[in-house]
Protein backbone atom coordinates (compact mmCIF):
# COMPACT_ATOMS: atom_id res chain seq x y z
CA UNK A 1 27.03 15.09 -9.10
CA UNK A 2 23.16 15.26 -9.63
CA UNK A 3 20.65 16.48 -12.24
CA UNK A 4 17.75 17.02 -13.12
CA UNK A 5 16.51 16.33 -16.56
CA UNK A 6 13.33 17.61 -18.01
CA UNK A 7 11.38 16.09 -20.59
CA UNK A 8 11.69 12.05 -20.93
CA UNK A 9 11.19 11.70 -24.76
CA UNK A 10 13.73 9.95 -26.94
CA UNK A 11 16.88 12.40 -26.38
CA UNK A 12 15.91 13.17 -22.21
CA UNK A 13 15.69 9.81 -21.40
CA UNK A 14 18.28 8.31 -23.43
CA UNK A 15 20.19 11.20 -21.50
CA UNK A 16 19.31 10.24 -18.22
CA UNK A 17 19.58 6.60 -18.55
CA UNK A 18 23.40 7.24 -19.78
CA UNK A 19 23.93 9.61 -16.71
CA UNK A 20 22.63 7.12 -13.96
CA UNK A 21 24.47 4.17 -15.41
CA UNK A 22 27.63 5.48 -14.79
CA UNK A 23 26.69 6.56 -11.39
CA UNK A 24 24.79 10.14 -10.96
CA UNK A 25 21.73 10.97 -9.15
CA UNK A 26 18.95 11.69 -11.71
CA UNK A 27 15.50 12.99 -11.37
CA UNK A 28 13.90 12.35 -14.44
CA UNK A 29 10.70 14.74 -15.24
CA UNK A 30 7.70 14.15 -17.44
CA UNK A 31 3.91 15.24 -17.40
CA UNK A 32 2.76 12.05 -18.87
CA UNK A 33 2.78 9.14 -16.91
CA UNK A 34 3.47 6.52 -19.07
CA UNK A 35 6.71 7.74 -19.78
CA UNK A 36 7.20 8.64 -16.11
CA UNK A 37 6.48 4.62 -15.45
CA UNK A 38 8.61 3.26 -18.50
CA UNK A 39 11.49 4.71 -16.93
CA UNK A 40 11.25 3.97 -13.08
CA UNK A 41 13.69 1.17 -13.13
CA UNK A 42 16.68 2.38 -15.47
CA UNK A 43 16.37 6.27 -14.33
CA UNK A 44 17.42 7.24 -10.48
CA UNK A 45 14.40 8.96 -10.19
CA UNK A 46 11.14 9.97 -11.86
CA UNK A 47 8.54 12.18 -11.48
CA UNK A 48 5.27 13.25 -12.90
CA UNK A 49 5.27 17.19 -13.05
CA UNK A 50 4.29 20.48 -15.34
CA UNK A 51 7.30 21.94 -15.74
CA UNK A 52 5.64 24.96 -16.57
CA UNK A 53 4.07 24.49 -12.96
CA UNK A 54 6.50 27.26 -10.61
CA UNK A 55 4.77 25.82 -7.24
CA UNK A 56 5.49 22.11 -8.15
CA UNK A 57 9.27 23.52 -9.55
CA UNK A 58 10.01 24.80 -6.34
CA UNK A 59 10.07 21.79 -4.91
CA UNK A 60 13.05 20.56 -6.39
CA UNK A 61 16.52 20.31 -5.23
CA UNK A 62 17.20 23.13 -7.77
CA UNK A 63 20.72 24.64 -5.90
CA UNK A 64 21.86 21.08 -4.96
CA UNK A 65 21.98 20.16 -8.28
CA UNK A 66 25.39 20.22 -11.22
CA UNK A 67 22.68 21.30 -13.96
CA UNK A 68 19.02 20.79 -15.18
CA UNK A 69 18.50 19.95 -18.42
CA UNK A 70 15.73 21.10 -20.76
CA UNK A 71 14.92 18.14 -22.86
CA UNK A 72 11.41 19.05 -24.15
CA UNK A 73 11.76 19.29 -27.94
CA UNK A 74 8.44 18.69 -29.58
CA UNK A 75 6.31 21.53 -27.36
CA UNK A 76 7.81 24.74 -28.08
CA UNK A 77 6.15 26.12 -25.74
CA UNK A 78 6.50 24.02 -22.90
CA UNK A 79 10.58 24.10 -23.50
CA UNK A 80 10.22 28.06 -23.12
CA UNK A 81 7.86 28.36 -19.81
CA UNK A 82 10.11 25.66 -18.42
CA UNK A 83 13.23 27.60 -19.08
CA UNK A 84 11.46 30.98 -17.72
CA UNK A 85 10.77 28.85 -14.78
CA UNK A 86 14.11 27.65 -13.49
CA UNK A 87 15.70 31.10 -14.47
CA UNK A 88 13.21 33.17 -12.34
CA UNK A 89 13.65 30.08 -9.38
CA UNK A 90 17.65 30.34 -9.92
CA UNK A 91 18.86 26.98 -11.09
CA UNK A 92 22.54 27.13 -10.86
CA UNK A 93 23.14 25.96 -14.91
CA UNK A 94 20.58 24.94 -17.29
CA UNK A 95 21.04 23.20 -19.99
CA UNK A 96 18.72 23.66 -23.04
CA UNK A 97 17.62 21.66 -26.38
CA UNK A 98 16.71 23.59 -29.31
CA UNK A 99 15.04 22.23 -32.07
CA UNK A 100 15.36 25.59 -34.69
CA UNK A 101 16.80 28.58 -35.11
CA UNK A 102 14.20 30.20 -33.44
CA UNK A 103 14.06 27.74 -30.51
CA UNK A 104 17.53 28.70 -29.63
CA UNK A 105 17.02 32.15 -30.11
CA UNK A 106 14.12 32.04 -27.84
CA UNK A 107 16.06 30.41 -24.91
CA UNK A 108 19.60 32.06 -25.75
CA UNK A 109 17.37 35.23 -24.76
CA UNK A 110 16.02 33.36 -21.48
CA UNK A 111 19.48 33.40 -20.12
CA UNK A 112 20.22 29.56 -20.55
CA UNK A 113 23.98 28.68 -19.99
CA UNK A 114 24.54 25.58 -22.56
CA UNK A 115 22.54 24.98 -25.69
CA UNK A 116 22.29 21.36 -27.31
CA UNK A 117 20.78 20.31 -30.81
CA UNK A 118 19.98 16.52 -30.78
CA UNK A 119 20.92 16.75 -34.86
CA UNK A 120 24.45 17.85 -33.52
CA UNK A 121 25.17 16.27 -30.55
CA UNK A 122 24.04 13.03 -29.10
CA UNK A 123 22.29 12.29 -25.51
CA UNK A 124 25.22 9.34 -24.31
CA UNK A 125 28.06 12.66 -26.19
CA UNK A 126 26.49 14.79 -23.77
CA UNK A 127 26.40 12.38 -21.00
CA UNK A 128 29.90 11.90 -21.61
CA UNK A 129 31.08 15.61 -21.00
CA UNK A 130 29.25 16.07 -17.68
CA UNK A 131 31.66 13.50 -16.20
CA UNK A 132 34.12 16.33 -15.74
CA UNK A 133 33.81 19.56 -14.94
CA UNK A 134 34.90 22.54 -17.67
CA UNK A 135 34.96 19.87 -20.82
CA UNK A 136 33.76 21.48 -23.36
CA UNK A 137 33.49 18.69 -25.99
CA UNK A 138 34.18 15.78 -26.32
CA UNK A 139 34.66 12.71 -29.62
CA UNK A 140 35.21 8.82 -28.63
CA UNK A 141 37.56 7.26 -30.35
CA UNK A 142 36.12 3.46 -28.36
CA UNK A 143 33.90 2.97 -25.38
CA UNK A 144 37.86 3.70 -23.25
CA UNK A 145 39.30 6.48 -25.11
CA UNK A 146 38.46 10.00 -26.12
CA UNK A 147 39.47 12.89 -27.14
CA UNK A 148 38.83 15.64 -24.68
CA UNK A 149 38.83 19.66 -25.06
CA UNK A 150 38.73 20.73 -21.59
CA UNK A 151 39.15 24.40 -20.04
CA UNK A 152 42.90 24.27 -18.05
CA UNK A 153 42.79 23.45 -13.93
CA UNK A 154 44.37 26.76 -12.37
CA UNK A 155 46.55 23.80 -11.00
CA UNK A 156 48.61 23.98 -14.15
CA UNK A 157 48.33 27.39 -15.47
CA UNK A 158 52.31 28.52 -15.50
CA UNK A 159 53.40 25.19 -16.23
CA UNK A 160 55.44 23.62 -19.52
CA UNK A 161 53.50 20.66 -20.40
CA UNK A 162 56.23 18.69 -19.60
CA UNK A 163 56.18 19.88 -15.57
CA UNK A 164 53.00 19.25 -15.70
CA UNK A 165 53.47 15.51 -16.15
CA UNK A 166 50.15 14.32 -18.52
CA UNK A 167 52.55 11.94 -20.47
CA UNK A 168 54.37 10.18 -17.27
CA UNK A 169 51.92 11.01 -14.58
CA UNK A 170 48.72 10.07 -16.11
CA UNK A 171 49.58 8.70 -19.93
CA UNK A 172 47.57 11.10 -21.48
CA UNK A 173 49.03 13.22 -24.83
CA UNK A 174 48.35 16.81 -25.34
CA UNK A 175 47.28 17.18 -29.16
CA UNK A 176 47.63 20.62 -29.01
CA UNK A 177 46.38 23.92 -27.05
CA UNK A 178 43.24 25.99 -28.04
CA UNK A 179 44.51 29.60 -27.01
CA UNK A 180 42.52 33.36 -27.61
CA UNK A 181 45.29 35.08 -29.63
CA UNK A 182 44.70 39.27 -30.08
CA UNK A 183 43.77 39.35 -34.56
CA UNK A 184 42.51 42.51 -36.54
CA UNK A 185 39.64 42.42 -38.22
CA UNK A 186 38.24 44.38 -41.73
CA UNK A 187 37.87 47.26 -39.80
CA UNK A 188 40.96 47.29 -38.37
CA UNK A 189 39.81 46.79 -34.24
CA UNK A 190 41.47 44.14 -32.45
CA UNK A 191 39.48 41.16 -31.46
CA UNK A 192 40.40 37.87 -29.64
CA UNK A 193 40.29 34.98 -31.15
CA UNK A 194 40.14 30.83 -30.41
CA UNK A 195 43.00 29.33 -32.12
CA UNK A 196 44.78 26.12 -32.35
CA UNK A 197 48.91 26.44 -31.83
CA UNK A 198 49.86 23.28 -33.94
CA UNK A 199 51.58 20.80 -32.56
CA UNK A 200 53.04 21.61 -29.24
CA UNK A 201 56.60 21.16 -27.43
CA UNK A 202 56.96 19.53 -23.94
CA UNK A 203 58.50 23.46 -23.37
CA UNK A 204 55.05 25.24 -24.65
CA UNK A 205 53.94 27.31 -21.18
CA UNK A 206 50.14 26.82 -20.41
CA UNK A 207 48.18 29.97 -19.84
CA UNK A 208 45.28 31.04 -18.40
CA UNK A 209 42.12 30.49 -20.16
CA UNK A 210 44.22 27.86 -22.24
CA UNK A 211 41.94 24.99 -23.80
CA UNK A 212 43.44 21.61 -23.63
CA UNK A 213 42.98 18.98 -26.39
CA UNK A 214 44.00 15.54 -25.00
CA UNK A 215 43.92 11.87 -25.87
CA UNK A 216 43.93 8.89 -23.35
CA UNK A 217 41.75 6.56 -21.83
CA UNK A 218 38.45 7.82 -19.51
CA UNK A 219 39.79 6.32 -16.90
CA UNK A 220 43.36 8.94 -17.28
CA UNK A 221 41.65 11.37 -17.89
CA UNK A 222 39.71 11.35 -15.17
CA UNK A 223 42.53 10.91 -12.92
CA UNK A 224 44.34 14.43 -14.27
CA UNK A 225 41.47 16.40 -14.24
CA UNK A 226 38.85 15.41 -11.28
CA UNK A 227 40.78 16.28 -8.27
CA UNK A 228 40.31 19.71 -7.17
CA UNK A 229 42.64 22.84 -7.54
């Protein structure tokens, strides 16, 4: 997988230096040069550009990429035209940092797919769940294990958990499943909600648009859940 991450301050390039080291192709993006330069040699790639800049944008692999990342934090206004940018030049996920309420408000409008907050979430967290795709957090118990919520592969959707073989296959223990279940509110309308069932039987059926919660080593859980459908 590739990326592209904008904005090389403290969070960006802690963020790309985690995503290279265990083995993506990064372009790293900055207008000032220094930072572009302290970076060359840990970072797959850097580059000095405006991201505000649509002709210079354009000239990035944009559709061959898993996501670009909006790391800019400190120039609200740079974070925003950047954002516009890639939206109007069709970048197939972007990722977004917001540094306020109104920051996130501001992109959330843009059409951004993923919003981060550094006080929230780490650069190596985030690293971590773009290993896999469909994880949608992630918590390290130790540089080998985690615990993992991950959307379900369509693989396993009609499956007991025991046919689908996490314990003896790949030594991993479901926790428990995160399921939308139909509630009431005040008003009386039926909603959907995100729930967790407890702790689960090797006999509990996995659904569609089921959220797993699992515990094993990266290396595990990597095994059950890379491979395609």
């Amino acid at each position: 997988m590739n990326y592209i991450v904008i904005g090389l301050g403290n969070f960006g390039s802690t963020l790309s230096v985690a995503l290279t080291e265990m083995g993506f192709e990064v372009i790293g993006i900055d207008k000032d040069m220094d930072r572009v330069n302290a970076f060359k040699d840990s970072i797959s790639h850097t580059m000095r550009m405006d991201s505000g800049d649509k002709t210079a944008m354009e000239t990035l692999p944009l559709k061959e990429c898993e996501a670009v990342i909006v790391c800019i934090g400190e120039d609200f206004g740079a974070s925003v035209l950047a954002t516009a940018t890639l939206k109007e030049l069709g970048a197939k996920k972007i990722i977004g940092r917001a540094i306020s309420d109104l920051h996130r408000t501001v992109i959330d409008a843009i059409g951004v797919h993923e919003i981060v907050s550094p006080e929230s979430e780490s650069a190596t967290r985030l690293a971590k769940r773009l290993q896999l795709k469909d994880v949608i957090d992630s918590f390290e118990l130790s540089p080998d294990y985690n615990i993992l919520e991950i959307e379900i592969p369509e693989r396993y959707v009609g499956k007991t958990i025991l046919e689908s073989d996490f314990r003896s296959e790949y030594n991993l223990n479901v926790i428990t499943i995160i399921r939308k279940v139909k509630k009431k509110n005040m008003l009386g309308h039926e909603t959907y909600k995100k729930q967790a069932l407890g702790v689960v039987s090797p006999e509990t059926m996995l659904n569609k648009d089921d959220i797993l919660v699992v515990f094993g080593s990266n290396k595990d859980i990597k095994r059950a859940f890379e491979s395609g459908d």
